[in-house]
C-alpha atoms as a PDB file:
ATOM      1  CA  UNK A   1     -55.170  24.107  13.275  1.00  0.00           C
ATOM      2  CA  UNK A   2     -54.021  22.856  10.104  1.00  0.00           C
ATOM      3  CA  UNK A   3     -55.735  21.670   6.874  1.00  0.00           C
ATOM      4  CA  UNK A   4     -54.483  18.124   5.849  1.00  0.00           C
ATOM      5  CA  UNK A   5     -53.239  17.517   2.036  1.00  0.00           C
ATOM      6  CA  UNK A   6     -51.000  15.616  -0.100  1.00  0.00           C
ATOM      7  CA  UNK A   7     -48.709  15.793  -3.092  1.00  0.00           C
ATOM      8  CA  UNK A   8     -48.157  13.388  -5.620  1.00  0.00           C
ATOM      9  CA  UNK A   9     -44.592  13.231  -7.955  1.00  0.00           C
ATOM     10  CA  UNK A  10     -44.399  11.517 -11.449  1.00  0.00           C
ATOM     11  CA  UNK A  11     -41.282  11.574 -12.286  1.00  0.00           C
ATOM     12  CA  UNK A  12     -41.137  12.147 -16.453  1.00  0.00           C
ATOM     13  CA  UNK A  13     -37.504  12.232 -15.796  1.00  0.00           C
ATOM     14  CA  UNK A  14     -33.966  10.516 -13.668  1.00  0.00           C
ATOM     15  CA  UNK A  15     -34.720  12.011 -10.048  1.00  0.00           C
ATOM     16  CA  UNK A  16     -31.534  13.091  -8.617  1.00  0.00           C
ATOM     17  CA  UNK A  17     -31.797  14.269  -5.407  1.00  0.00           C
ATOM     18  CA  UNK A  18     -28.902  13.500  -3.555  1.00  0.00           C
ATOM     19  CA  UNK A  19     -25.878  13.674  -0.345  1.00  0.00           C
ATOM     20  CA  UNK A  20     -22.306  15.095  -1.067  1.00  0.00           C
ATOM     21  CA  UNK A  21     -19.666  12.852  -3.726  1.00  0.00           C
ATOM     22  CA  UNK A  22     -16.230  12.026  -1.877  1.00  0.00           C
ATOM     23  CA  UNK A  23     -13.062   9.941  -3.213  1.00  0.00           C
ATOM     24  CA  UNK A  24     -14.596   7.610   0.280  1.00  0.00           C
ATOM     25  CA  UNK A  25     -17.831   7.201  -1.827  1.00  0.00           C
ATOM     26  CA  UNK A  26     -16.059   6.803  -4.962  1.00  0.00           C
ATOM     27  CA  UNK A  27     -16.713   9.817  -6.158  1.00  0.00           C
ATOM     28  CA  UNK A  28     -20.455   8.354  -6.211  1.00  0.00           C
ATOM     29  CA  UNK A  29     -23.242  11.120  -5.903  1.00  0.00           C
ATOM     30  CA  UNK A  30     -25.749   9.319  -3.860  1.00  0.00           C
ATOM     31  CA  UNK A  31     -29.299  10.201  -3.424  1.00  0.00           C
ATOM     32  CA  UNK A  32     -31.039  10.669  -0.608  1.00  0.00           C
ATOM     33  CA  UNK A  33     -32.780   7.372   1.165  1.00  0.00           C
ATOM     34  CA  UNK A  34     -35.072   6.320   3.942  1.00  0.00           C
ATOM     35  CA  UNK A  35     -33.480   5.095   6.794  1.00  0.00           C
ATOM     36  CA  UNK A  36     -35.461   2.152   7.409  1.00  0.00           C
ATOM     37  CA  UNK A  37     -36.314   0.466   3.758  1.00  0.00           C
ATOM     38  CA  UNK A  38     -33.424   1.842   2.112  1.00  0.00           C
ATOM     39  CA  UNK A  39     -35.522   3.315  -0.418  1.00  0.00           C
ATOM     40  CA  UNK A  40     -34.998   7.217  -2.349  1.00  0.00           C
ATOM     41  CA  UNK A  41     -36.991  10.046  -0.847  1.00  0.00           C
ATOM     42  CA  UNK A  42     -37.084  13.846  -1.483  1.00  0.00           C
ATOM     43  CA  UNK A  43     -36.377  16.167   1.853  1.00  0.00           C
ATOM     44  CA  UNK A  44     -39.028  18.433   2.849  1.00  0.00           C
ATOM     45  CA  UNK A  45     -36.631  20.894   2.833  1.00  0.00           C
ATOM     46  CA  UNK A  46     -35.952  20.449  -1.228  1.00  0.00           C
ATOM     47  CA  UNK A  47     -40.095  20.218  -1.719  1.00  0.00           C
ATOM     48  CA  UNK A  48     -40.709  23.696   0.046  1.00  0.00           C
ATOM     49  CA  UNK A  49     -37.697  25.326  -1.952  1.00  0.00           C
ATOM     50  CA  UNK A  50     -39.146  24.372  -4.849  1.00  0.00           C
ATOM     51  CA  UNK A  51     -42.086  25.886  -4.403  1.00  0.00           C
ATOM     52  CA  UNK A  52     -40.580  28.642  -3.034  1.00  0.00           C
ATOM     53  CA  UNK A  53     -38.430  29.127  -5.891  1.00  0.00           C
ATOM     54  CA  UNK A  54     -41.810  28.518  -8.197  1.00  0.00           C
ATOM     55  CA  UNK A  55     -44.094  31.365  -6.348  1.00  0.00           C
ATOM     56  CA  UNK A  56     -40.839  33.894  -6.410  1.00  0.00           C
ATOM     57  CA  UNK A  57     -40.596  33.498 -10.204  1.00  0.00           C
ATOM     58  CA  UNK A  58     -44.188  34.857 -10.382  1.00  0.00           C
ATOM     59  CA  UNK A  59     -43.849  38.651 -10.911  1.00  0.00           C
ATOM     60  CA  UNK A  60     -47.849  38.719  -9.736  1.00  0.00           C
ATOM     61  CA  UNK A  61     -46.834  37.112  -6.429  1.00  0.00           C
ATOM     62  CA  UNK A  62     -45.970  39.931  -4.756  1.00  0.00           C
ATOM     63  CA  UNK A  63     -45.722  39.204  -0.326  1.00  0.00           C
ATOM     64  CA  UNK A  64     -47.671  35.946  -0.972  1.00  0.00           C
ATOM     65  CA  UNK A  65     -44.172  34.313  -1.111  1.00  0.00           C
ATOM     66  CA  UNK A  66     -43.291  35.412   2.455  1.00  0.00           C
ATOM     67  CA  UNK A  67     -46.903  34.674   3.505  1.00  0.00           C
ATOM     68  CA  UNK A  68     -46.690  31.018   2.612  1.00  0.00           C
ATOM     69  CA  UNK A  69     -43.499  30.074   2.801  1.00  0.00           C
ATOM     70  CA  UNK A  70     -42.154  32.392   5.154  1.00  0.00           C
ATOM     71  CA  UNK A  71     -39.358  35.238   5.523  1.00  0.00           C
ATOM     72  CA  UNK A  72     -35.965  34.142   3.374  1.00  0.00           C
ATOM     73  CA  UNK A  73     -33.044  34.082   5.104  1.00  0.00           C
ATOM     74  CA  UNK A  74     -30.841  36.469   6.651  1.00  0.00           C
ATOM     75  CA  UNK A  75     -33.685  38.605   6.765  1.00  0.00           C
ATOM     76  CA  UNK A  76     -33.769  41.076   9.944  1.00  0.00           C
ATOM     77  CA  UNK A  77     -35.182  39.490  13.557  1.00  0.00           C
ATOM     78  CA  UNK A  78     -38.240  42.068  13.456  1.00  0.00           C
ATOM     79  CA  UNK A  79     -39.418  40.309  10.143  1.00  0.00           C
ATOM     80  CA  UNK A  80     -39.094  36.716  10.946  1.00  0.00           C
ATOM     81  CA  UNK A  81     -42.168  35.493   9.979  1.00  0.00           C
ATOM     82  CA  UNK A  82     -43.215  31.450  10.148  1.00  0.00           C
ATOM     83  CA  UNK A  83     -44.514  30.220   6.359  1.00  0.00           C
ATOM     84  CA  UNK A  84     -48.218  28.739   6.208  1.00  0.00           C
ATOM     85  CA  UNK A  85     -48.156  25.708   4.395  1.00  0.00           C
ATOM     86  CA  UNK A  86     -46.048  22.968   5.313  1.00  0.00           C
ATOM     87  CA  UNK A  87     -43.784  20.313   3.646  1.00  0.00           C
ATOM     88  CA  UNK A  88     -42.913  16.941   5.004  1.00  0.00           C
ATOM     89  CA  UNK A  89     -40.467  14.328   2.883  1.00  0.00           C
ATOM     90  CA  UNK A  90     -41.657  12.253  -0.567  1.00  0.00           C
ATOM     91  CA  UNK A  91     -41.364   8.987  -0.007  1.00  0.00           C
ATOM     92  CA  UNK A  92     -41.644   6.170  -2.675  1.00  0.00           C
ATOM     93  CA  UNK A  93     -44.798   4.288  -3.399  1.00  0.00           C
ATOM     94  CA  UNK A  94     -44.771   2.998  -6.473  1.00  0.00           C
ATOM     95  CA  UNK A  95     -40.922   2.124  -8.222  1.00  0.00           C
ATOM     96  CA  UNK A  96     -40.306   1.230 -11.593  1.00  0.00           C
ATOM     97  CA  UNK A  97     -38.226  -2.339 -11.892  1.00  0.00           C
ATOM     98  CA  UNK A  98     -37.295  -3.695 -15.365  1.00  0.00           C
ATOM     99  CA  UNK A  99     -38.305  -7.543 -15.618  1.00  0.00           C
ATOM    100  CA  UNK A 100     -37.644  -9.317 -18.733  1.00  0.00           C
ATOM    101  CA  UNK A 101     -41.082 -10.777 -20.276  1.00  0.00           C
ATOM    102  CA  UNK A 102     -43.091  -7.754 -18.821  1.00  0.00           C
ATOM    103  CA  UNK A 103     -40.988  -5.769 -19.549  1.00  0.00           C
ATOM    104  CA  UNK A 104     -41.638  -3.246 -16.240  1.00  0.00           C
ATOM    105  CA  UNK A 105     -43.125  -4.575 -12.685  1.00  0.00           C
ATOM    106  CA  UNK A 106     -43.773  -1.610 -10.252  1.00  0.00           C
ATOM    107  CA  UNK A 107     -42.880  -2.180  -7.428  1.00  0.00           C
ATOM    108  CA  UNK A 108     -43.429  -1.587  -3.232  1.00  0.00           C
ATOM    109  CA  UNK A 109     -43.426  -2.403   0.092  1.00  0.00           C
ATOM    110  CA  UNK A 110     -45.876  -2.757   3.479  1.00  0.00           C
ATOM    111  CA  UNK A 111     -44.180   0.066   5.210  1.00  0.00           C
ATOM    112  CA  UNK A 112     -44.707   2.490   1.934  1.00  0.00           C
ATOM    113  CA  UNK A 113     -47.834   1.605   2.080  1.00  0.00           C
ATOM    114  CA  UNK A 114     -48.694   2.046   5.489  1.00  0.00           C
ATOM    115  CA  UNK A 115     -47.448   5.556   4.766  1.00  0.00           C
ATOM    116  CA  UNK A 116     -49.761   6.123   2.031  1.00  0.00           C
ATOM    117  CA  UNK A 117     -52.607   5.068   3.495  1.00  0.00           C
ATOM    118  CA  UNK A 118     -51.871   6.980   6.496  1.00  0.00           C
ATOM    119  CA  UNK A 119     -51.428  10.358   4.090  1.00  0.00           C
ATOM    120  CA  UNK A 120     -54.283   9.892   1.423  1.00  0.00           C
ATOM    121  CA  UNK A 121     -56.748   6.873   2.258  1.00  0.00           C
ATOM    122  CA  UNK A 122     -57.223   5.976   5.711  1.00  0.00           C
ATOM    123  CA  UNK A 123     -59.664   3.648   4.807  1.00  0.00           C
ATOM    124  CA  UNK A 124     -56.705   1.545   4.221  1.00  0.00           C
ATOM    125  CA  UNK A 125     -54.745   1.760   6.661  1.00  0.00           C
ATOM    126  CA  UNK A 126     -54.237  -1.488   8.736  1.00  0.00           C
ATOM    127  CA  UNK A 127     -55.300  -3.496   5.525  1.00  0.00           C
ATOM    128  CA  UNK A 128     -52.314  -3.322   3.588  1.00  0.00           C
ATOM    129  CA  UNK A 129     -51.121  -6.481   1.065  1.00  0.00           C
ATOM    130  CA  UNK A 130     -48.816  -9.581   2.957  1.00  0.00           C
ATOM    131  CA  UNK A 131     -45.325  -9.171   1.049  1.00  0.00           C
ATOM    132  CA  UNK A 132     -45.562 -11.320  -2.064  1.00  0.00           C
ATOM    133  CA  UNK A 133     -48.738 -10.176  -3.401  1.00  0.00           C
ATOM    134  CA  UNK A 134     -49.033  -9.458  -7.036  1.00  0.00           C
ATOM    135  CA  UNK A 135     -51.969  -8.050  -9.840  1.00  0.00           C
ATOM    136  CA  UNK A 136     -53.840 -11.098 -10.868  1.00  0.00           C
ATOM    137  CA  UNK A 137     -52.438 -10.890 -14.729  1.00  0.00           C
ATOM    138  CA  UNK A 138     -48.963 -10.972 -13.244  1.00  0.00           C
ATOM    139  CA  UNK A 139     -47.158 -14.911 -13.334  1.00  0.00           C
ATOM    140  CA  UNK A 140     -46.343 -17.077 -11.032  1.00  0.00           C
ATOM    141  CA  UNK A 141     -42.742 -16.189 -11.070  1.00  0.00           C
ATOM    142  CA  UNK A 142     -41.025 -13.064 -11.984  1.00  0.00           C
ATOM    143  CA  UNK A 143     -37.327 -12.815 -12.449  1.00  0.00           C
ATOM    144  CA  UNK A 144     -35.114  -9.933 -11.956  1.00  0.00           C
ATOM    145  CA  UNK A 145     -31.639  -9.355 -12.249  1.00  0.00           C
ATOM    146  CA  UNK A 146     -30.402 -11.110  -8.733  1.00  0.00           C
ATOM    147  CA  UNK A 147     -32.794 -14.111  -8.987  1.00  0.00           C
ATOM    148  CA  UNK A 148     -36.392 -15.358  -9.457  1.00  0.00           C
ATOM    149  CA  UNK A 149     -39.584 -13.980  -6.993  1.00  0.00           C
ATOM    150  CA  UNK A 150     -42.076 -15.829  -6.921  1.00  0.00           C
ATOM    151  CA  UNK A 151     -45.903 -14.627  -5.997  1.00  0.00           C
ATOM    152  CA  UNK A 152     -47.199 -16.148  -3.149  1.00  0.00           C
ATOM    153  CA  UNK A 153     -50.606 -14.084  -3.556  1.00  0.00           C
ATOM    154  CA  UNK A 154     -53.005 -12.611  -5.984  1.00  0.00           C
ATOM    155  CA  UNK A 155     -54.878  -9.853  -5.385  1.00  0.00           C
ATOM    156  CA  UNK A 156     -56.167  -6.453  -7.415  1.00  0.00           C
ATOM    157  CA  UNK A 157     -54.052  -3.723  -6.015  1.00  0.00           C
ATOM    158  CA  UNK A 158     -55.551  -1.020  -7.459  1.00  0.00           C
ATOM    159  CA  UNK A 159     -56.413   0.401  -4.032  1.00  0.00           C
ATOM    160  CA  UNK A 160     -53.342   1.158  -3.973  1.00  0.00           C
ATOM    161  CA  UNK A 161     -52.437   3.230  -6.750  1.00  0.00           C
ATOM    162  CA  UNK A 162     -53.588   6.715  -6.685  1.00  0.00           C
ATOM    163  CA  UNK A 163     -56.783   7.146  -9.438  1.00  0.00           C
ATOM    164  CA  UNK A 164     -55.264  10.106 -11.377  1.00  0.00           C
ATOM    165  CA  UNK A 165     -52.052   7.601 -12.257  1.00  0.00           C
ATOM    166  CA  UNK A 166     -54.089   4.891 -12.719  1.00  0.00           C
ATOM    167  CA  UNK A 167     -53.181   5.458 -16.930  1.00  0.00           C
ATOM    168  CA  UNK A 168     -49.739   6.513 -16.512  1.00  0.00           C
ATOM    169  CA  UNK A 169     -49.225   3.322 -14.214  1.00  0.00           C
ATOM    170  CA  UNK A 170     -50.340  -0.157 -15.147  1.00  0.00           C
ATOM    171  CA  UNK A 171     -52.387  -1.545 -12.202  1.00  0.00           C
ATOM    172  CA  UNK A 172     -51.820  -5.067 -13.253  1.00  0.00           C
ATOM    173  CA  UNK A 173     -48.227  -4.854 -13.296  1.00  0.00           C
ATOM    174  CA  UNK A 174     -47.589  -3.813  -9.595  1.00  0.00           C
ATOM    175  CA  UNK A 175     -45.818  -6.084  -7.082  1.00  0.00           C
ATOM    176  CA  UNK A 176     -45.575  -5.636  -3.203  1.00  0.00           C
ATOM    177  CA  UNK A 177     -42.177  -7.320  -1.796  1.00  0.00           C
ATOM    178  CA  UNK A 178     -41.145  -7.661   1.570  1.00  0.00           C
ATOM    179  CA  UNK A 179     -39.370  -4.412   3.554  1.00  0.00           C
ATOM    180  CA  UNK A 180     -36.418  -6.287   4.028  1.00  0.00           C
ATOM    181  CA  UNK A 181     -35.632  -6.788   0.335  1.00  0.00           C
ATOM    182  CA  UNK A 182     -37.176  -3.578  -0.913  1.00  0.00           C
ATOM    183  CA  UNK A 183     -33.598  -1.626  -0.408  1.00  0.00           C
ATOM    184  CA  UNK A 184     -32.299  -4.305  -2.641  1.00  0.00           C
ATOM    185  CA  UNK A 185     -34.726  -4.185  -5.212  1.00  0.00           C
ATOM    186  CA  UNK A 186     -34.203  -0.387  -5.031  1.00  0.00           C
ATOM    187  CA  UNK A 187     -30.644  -0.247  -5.460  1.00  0.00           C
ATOM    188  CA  UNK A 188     -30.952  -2.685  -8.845  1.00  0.00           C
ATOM    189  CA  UNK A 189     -33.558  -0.288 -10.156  1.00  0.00           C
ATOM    190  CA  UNK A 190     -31.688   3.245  -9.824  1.00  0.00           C
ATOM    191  CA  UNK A 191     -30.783   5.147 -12.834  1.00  0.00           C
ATOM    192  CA  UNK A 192     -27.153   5.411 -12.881  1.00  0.00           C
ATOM    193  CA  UNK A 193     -24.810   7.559 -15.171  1.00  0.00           C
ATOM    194  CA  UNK A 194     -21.109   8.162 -15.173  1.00  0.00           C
ATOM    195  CA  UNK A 195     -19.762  11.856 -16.147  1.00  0.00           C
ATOM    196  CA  UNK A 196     -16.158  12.970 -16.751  1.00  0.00           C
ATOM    197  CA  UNK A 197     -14.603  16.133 -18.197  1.00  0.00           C
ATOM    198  CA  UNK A 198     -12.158  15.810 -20.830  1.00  0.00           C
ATOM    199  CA  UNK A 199      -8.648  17.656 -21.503  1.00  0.00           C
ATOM    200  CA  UNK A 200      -9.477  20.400 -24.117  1.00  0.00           C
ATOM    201  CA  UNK A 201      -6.408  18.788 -26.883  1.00  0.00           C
ATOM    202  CA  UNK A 202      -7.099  15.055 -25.808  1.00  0.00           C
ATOM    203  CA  UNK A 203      -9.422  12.485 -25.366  1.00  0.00           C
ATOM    204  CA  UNK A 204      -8.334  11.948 -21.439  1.00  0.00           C
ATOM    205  CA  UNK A 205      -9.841  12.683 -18.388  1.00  0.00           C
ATOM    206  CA  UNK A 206      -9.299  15.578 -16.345  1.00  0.00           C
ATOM    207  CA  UNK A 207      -7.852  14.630 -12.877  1.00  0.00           C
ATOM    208  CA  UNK A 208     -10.460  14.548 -10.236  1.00  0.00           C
ATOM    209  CA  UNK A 209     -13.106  15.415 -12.993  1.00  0.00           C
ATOM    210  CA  UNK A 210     -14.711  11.865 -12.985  1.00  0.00           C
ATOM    211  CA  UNK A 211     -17.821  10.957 -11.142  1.00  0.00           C
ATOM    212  CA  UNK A 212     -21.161   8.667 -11.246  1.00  0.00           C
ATOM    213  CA  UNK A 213     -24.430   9.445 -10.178  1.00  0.00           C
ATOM    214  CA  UNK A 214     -27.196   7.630  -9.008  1.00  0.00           C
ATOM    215  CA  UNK A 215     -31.226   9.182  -9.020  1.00  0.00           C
ATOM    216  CA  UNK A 216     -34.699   7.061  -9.214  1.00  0.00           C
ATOM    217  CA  UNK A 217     -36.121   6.345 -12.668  1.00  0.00           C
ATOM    218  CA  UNK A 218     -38.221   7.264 -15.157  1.00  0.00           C
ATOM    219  CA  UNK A 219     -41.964   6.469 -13.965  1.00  0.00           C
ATOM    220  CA  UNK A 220     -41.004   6.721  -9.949  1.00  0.00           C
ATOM    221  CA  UNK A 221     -44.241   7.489  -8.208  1.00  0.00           C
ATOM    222  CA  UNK A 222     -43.665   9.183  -4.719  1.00  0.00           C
ATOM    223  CA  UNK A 223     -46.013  10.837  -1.891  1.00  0.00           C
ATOM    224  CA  UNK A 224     -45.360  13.827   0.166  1.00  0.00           C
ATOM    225  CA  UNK A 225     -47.772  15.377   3.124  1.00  0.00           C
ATOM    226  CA  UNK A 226     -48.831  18.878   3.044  1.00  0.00           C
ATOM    227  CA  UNK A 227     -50.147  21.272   6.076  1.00  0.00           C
ATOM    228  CA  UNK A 228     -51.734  24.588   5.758  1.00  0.00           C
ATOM    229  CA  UNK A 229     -52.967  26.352   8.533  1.00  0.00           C
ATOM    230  CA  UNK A 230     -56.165  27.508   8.836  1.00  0.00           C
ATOM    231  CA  UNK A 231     -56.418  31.223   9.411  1.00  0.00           C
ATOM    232  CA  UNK A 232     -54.343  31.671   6.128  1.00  0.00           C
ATOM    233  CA  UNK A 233     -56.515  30.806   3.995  1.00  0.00           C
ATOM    234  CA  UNK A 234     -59.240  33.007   5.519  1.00  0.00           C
ATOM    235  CA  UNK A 235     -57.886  35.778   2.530  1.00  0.00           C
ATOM    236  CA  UNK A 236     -55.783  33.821   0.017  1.00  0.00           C
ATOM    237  CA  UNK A 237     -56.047  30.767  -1.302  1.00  0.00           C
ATOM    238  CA  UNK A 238     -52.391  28.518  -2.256  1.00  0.00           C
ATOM    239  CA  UNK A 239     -52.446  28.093  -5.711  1.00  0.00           C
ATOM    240  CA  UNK A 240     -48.657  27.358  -6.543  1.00  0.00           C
ATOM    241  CA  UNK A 241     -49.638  26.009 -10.218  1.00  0.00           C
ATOM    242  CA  UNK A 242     -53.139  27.814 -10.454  1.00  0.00           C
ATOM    243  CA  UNK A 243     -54.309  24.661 -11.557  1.00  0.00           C
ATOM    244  CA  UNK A 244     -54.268  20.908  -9.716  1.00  0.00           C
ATOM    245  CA  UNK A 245     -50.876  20.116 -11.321  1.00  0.00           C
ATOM    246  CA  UNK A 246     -47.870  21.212 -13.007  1.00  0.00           C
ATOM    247  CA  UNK A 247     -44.437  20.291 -13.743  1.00  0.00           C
ATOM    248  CA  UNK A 248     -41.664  21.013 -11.848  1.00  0.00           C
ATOM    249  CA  UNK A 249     -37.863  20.092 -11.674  1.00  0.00           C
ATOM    250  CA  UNK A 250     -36.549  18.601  -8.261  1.00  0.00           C
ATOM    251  CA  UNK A 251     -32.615  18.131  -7.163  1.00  0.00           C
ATOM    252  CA  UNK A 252     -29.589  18.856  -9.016  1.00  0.00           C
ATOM    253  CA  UNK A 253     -28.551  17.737 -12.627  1.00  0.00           C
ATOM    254  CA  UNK A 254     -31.139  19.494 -14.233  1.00  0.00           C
ATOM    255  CA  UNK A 255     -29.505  21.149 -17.418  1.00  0.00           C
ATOM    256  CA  UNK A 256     -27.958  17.375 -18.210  1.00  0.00           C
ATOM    257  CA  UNK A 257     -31.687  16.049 -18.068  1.00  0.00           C
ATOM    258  CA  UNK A 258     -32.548  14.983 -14.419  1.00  0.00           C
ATOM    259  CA  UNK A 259     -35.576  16.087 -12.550  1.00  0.00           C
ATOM    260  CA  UNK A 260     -38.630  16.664 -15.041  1.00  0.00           C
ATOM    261  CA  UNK A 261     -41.750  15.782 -12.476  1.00  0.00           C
ATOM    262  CA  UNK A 262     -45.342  16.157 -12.860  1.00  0.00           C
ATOM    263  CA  UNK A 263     -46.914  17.569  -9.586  1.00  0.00           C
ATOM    264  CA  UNK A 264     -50.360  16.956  -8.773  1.00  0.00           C
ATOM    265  CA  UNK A 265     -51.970  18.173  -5.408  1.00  0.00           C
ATOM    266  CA  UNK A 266     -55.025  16.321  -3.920  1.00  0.00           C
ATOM    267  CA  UNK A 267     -57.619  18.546  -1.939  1.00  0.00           C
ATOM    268  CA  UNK A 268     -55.637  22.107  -2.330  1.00  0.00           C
ATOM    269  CA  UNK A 269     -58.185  23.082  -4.686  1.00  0.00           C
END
């Protein structure tokens, strides 16, 4: 019923794709994160809008907007129409981690893995590295900011990184940690910025005008599923970029420099 591909994200710039700020928060703008490692992601939801937004900026697109993405909303019951290609979350797989000596360790987890492998190579799945494994050129011991790691295994992990990042992303500088300290790792790695507005005559702070914001850094690599269904590509074919790969901008922030990725679809083509 459905054609099976995947989408991978770059990011070239701070990824801020995030929940509501608050005076309970801090007046923090969080991003978005996995439930279960803790870790950023990108919502379906923000992927397909995206696109969406991409396909209706294309005076040439004509009704292939509502053809693969659906009818926008509000629109009349009558023309409710279901889109054809399908969006689920971006999860991390590979994350960025400064590390004095190297002077950047990339870093992930089983459980990203698993999700990889289950999305783009399932010749891996069920084979993915014990928690402590590092590239063979990596030391012994790496040390971040909360504390020393140390490698308990070398292996090549190049498996594991996709083959069109492979020169964007140094394969023997990746490091796979445990799940259970992968949310911390994550946390010490976000890109974080704090903004304020200023009184027009003075140098002070407008009240309630002060906030931070967190996103993922520079260099994040993340993975997102993608589902077309058959019959709808019996007369057009989804060519979002018309090529494999393009740039888009994801989340908010963007005219303050957060958001730049390079997309690159696998198998679309």
């Amino acid at each position: 019923m459905y054609k099976r591909h995947y989408g991978l994200i770059r990011t070239l710039a701070p990824l801020h794709v995030g929940a509501s700020a608050g005076e309970d928060a801090g007046n923090l703008n969080l991003i978005f994160r996995d439930p279960f490692t803790q870790t950023g992601i990108i919502p379906g939801s923000s992927i397909r809008g995206r696109f969406r937004a991409e396909c209706r900026n294309n005076p040439q697109a004509g009704t292939l907007c509502d053809h693969w993405y659906g009818s926008p909303s509000g629109a009349g019951k009558e023309d409710i129409r279901e889109g054809n290609v399908k969006f689920e979350h971006a999860s991390l797989l590979w994350l960025p981690v400064f590390c004095p000596g190297q002077p950047i360790v990339w870093v992930s987890c089983p459980r990203l893995l698993r999700r990889y492998a289950s999305i783009a190579k399932t010749e891996l799945c069920g084979k993915e590295p014990k928690p402590y494994t590092g590239a063979e050129q990596l030391p012994k011991k790496l040390f971040f900011n909360l504390g020393f790691i140390t490698i308990k295994y070398k292996q090549p992990l190049d498996a594991w990184l996709p083959a069109s990042l492979q020169e964007d992303v140094p394969k023997d500088r990746l490091l796979v940690v445990d799940d259970a300290d992968m949310g911390l790792i994550h946390d010490m790695a976000l890109y974080r910025q704090s903004r304020v507005r200023l009184e027009d005559q003075e140098k002070k702070v407008v009240e309630g005008q002060f906030f931070n914001v967190e996103a993922l850094p520079e260099s994040s690599v993340l993975i997102f599923p993608i589902a077309i269904k058959n019959k709808a590509t019996a007369s057009h074919h989804w060519e979002p970029f018309g090529e494999a790969k393009g740039e888009m901008y994801f989340g908010g922030l963007e005219s303050v420099g957060f958001g730049r990725c390079l997309v690159s679809l696998q198998g679309v083509h």
